[in-house]
N, C-alpha and C. Protein backbone atom coordinates (compact mmCIF):
# COMPACT_ATOMS: atom_id res chain seq x y z
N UNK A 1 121.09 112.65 134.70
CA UNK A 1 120.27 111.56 135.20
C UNK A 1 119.02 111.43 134.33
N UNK A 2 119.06 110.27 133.62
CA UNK A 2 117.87 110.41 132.83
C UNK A 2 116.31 109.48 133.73
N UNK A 3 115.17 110.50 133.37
CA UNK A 3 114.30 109.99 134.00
C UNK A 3 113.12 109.29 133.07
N UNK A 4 112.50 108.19 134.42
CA UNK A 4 111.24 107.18 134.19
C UNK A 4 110.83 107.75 133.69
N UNK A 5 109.64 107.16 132.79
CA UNK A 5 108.29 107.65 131.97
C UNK A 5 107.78 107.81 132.97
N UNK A 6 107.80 107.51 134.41
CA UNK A 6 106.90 107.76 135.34
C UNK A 6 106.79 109.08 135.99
N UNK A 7 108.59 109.29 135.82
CA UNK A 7 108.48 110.59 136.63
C UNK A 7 108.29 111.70 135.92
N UNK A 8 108.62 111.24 134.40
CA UNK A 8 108.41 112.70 132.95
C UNK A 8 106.73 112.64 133.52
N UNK A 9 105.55 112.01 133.39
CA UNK A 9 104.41 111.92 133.76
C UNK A 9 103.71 112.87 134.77
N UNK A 10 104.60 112.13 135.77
CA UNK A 10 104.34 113.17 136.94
C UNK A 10 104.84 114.45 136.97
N UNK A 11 105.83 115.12 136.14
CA UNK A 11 106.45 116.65 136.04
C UNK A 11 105.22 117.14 135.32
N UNK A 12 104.96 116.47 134.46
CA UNK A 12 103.93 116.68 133.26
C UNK A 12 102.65 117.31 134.01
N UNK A 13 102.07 116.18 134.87
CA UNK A 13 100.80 116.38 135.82
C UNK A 13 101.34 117.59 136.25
N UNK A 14 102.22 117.69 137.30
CA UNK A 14 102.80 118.75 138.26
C UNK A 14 102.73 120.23 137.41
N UNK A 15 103.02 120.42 136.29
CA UNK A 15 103.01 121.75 135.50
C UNK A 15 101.68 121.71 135.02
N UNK A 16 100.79 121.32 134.65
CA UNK A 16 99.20 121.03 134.08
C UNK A 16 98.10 121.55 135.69
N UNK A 17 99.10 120.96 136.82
CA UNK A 17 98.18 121.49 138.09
C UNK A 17 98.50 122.89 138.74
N UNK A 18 99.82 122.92 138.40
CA UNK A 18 100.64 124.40 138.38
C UNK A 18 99.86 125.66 137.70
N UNK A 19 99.33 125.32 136.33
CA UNK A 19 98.41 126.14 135.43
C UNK A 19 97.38 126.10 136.01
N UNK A 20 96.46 125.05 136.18
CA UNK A 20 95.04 125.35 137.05
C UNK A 20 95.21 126.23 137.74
N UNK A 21 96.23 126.08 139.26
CA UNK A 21 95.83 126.78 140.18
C UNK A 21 96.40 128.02 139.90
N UNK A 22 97.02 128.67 139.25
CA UNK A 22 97.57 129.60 139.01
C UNK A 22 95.76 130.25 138.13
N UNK A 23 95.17 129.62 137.57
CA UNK A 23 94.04 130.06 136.57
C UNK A 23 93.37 130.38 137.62
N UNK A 24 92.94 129.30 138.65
CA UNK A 24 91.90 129.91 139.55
C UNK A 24 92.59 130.64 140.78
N UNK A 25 93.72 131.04 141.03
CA UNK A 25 94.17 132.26 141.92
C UNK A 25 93.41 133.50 141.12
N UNK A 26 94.13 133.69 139.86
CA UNK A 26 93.40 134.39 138.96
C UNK A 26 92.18 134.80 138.72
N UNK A 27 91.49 134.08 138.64
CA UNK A 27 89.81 134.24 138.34
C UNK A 27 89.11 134.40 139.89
N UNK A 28 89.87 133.96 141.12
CA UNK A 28 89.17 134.55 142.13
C UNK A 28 89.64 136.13 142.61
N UNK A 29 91.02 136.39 141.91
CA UNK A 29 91.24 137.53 142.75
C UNK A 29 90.43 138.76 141.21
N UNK A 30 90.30 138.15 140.09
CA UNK A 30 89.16 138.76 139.24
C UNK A 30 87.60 138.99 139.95
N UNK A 31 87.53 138.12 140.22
CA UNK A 31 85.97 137.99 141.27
C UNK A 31 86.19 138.81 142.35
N UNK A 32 87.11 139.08 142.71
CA UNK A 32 87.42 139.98 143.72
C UNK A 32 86.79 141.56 143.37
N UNK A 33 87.33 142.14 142.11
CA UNK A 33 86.72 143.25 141.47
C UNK A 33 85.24 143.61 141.09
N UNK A 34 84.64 142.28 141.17
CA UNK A 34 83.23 142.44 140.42
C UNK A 34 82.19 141.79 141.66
N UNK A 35 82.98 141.04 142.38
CA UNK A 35 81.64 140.70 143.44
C UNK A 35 81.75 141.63 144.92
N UNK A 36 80.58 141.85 144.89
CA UNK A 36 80.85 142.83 146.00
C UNK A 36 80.50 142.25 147.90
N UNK A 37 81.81 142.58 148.98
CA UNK A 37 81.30 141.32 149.97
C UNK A 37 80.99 142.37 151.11
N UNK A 38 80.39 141.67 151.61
CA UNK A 38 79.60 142.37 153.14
C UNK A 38 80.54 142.26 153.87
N UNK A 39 81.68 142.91 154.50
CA UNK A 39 82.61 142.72 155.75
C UNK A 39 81.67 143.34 156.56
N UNK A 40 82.12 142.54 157.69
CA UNK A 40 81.67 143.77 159.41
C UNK A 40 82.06 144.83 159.55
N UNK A 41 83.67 144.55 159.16
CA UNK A 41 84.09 145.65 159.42
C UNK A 41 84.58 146.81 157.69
N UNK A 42 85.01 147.96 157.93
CA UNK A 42 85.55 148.74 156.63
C UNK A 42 86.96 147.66 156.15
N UNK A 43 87.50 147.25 157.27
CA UNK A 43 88.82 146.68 156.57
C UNK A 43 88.63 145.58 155.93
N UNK A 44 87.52 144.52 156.17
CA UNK A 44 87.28 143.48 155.24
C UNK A 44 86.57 143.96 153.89
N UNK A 45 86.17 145.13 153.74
CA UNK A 45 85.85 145.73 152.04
C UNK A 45 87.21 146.27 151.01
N UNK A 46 88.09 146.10 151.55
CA UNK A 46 89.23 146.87 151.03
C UNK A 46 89.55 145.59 149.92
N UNK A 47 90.06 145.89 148.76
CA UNK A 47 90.64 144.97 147.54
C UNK A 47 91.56 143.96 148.11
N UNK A 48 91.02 142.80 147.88
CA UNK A 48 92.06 142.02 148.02
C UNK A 48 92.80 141.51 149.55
N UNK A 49 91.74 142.12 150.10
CA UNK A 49 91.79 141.85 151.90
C UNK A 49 91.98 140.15 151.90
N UNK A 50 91.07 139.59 151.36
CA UNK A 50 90.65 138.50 152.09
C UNK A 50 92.39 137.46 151.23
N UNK A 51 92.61 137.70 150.17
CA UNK A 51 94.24 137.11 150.03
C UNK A 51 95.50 137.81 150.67
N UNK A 52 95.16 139.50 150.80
CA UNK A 52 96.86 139.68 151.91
C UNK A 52 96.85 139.00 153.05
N UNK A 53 95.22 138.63 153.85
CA UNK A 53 94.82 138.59 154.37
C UNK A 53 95.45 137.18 155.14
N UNK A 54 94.95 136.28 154.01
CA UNK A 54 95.76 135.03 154.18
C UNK A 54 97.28 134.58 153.99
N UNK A 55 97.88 135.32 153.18
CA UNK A 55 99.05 135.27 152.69
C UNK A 55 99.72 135.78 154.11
N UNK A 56 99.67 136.73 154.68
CA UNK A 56 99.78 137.05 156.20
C UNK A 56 100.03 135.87 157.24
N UNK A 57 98.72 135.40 157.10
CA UNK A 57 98.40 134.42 158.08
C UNK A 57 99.70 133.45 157.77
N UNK A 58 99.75 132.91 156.60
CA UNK A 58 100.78 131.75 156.17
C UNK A 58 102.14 132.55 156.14
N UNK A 59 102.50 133.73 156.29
CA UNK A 59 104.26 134.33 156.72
C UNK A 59 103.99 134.18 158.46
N UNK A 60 102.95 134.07 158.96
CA UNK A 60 103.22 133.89 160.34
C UNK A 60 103.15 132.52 161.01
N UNK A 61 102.49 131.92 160.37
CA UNK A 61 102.76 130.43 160.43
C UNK A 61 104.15 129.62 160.28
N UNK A 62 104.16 130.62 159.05
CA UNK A 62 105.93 129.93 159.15
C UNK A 62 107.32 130.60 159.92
N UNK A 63 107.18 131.39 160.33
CA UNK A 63 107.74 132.39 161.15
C UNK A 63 107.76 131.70 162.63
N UNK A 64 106.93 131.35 163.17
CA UNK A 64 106.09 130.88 164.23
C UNK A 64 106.82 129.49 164.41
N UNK A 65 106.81 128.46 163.23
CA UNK A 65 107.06 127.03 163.26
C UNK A 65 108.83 127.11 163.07
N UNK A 66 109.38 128.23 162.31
CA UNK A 66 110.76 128.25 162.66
C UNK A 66 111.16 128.54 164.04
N UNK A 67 110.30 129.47 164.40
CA UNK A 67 111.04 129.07 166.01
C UNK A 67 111.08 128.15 166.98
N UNK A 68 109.59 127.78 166.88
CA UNK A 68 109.36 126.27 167.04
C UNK A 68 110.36 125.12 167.18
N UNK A 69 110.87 125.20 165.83
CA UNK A 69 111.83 123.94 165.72
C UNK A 69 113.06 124.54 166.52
N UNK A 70 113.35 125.45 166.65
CA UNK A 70 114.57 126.46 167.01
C UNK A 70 114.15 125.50 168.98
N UNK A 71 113.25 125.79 169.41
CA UNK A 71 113.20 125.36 170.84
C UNK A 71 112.88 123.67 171.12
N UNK A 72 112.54 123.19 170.20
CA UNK A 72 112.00 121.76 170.41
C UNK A 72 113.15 120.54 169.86
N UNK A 73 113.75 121.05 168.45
CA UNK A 73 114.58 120.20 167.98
C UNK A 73 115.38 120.22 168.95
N UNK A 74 115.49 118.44 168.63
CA UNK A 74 116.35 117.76 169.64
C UNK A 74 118.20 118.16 168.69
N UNK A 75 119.16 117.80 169.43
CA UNK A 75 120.35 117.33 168.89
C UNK A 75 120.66 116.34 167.78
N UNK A 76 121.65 116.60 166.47
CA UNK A 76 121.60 115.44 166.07
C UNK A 76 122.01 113.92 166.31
N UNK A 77 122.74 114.00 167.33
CA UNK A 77 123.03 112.97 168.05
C UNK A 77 122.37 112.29 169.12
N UNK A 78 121.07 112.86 169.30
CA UNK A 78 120.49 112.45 170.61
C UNK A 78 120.03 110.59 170.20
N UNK A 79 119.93 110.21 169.38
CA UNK A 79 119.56 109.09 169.86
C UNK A 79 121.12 108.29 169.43
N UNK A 80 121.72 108.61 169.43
CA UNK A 80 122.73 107.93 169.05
C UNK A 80 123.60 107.01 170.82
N UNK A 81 123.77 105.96 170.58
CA UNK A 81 124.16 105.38 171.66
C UNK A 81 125.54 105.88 172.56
């Protein structure tokens, strides 16, 4: 399937924003080593807390929303006459 100049464009963008954020995952979990943060507690001083931290949060989010759909999705036939 050969593709638009529009969509080569947009792969183009898509790998160029791919590198950014991949640069600044990078340079914050670098900042991680050199800035030093005030937690309340001992477990918010530990390396890299504040990304397992989140990365956590988002495996339970999605964990959470699969079951979700597991109790809410309707049938595929339900609106069917």
């Amino acid at each position: 399937m050969k593709m638009t100049p529009i969509q080569q464009e947009l792969q183009k963008m898509g790998s160029r924003i791919s590198v950014i954020l991949l640069v600044i995952g990078v340079l914050l979990l670098g900042f991680d080593l050199w800035v030093h943060r005030h937690g309340e507690t001992d477990l918010e001083d530990l390396l890299f807390f504040p990304a397992l931290y989140g990365f956590a949060a988002f495996v339970m989010i999605v964990i959470v929303g699969i079951g979700l759909r597991k109790i809410v999705m309707r049938g595929e036939d339900y609106y069917d006459d």
